[in-house]
Protein backbone atom coordinates (compact mmCIF):
# COMPACT_ATOMS: atom_id res chain seq x y z
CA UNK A 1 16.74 25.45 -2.71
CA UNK A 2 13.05 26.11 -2.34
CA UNK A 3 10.98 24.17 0.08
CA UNK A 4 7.66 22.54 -1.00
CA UNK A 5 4.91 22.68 1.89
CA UNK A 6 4.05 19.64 2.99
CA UNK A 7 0.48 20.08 1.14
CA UNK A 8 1.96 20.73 -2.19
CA UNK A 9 3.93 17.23 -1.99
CA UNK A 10 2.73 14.00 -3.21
CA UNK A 11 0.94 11.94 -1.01
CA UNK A 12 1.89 8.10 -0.84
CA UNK A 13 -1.07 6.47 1.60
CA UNK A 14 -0.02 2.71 2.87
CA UNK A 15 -2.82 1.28 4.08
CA UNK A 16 -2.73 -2.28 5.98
CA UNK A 17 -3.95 -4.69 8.61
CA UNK A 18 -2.34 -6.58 10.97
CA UNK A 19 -3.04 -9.26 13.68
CA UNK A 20 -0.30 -10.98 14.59
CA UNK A 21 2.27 -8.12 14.13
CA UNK A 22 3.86 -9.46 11.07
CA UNK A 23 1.68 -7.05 8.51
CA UNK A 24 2.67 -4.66 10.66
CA UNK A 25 6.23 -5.41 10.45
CA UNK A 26 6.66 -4.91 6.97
CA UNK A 27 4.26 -1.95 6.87
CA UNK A 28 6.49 -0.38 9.07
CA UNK A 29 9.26 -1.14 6.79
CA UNK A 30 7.59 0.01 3.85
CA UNK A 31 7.20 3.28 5.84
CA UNK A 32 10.53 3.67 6.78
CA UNK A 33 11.80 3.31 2.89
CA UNK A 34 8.75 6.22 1.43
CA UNK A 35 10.34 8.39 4.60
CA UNK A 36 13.84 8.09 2.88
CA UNK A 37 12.16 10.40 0.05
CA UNK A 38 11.77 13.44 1.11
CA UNK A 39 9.98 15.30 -1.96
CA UNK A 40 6.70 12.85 -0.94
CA UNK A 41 4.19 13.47 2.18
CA UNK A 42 3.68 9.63 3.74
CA UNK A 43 0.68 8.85 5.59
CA UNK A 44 -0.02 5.40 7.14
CA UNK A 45 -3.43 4.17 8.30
CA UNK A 46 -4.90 0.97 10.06
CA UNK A 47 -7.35 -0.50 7.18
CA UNK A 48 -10.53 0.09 9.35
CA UNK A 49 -9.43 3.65 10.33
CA UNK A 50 -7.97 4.90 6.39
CA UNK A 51 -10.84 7.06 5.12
CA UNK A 52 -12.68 7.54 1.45
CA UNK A 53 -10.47 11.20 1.75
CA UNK A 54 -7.41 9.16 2.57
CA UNK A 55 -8.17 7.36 -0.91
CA UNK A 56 -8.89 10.64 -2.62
CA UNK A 57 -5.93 12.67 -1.62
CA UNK A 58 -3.32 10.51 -2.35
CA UNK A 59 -1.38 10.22 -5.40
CA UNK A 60 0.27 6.44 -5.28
CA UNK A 61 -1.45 3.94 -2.66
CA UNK A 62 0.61 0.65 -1.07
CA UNK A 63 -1.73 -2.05 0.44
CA UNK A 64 -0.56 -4.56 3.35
CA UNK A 65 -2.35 -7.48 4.34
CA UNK A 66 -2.05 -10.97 5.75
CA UNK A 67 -2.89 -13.75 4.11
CA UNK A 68 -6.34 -15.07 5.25
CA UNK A 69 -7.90 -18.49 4.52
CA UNK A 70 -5.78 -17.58 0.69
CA UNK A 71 -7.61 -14.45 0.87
CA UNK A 72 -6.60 -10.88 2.46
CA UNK A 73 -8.00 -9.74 5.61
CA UNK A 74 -11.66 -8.58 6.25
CA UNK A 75 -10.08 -5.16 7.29
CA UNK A 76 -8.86 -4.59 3.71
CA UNK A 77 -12.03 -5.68 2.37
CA UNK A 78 -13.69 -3.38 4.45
CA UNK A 79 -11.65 -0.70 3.05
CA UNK A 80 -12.49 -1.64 -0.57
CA UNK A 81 -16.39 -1.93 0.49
CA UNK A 82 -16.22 1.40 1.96
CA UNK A 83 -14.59 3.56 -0.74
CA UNK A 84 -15.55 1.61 -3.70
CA UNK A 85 -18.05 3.33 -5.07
CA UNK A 86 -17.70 6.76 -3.55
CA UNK A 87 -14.07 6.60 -5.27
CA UNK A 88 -15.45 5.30 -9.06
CA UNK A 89 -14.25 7.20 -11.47
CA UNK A 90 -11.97 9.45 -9.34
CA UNK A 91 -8.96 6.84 -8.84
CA UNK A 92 -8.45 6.02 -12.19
CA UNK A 93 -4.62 5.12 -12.65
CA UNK A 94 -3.99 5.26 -9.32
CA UNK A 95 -0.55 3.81 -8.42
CA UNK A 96 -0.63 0.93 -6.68
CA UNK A 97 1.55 -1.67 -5.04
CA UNK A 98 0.84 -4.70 -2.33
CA UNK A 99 2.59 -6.61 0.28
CA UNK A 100 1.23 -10.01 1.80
CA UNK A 101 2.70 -12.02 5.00
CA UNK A 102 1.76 -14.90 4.02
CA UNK A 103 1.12 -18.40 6.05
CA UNK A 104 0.90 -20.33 3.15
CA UNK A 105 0.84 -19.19 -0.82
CA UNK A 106 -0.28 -15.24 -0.35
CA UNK A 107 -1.00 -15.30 -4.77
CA UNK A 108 -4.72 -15.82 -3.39
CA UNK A 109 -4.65 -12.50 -1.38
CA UNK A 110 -2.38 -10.85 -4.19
CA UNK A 111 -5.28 -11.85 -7.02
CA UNK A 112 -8.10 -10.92 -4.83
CA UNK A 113 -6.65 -7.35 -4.16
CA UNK A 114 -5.78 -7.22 -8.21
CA UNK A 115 -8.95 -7.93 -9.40
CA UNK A 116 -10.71 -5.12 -6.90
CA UNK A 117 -7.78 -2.40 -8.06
CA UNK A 118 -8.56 -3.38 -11.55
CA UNK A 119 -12.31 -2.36 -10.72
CA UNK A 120 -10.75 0.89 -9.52
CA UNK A 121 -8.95 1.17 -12.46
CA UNK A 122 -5.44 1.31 -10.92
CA UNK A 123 -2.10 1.17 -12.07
CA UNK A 124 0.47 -1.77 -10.33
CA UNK A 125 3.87 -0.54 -10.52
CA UNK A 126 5.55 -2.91 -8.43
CA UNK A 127 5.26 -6.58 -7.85
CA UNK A 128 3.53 -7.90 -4.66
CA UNK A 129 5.56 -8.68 -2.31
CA UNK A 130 4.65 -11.81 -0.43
CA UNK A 131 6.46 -12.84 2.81
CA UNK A 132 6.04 -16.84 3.49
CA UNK A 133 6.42 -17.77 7.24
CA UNK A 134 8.50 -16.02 9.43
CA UNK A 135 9.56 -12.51 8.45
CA UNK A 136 13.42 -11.95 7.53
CA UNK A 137 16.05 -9.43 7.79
CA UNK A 138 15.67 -9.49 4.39
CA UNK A 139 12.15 -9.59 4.18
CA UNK A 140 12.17 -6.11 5.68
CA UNK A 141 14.64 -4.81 3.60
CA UNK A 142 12.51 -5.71 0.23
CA UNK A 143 9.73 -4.07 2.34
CA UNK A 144 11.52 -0.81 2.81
CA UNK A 145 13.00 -1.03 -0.96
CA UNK A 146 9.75 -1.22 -2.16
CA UNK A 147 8.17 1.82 0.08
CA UNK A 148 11.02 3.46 -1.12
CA UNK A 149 10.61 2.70 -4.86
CA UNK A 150 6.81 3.71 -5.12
CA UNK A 151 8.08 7.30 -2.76
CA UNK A 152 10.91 8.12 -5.35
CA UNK A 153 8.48 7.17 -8.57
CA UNK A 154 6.31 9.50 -7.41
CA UNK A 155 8.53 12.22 -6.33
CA UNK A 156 10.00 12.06 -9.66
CA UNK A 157 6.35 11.95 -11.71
CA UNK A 158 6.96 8.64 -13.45
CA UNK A 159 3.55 7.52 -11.85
């Protein structure tokens, strides 16, 4: 069996804020189900610290963020204000999937993050996740299903 260098692989970037540690829960969990395919690279960044490269050199893209005020964070906003523009045109169809701890409804933060991805001209191949309240056992298992989901699609080319 031949090995593919890491460089050659897919790249699945999960990019996500946290404050209170739940985001980060389930981005961790997300991680830990793209890890379980080993055919795709996985690189995870803090919101303000993922780069315009980051966006450009990966091949499917998961986005984590807490519900704010019915409205994702400022960090993930940031994001989208920073690699907007220097990304139009060159994202087009870009995979995409989100997940939302959420204190109340999370469909605000989910629509927000739509409408922006639509402006990118991305693809959603997953449903958003949103987590209401405290995060479950379960919870964190649909987090790592879905990690793993978006690592296998893209392993396999059918995104």
């Amino acid at each position: 069996m031949t090995n593919i260098s890491e460089s050659a692989r897919p790249r699945l970037l999960i990019v996500y804020h946290t404050q209170s540690g739940n985001t980060g829960q389930l981005a961790e969990a997300v991680l830990r189900g793209a890890q379980t395919e080993a055919g795709v690279t996985t690189v995870i960044k803090r919101a303000f610290e993922a780069t315009l490269e980051d966006l450009l050199n990966c091949q499917a893209l998961l986005i984590g963020t807490p519900e704010n005020f019915g409205y994702m964070s400022g960090a993930i906003k940031d994001f989208f204000d920073r690699t907007y523009y220097p990304a139009e045109g060159k994202t087009v169809a870009l995979p995409y999937a989100i997940f939302v701890s959420a204190g109340n409804d999370g469909r605000g933060a989910v629509t927000q993050i739509e409408r922006i991805a639509t402006g990118y001209g991305w693809k959603a191949v997953a449903e958003a996740l949103i987590v209401r309240q405290k995060i479950t056992a379960d919870d964190l298992h649909q987090a790592e299903e879905l990690g793993a989901a978006l690592a296998a699609g893209l392993a396999l080319g059918i995104f």
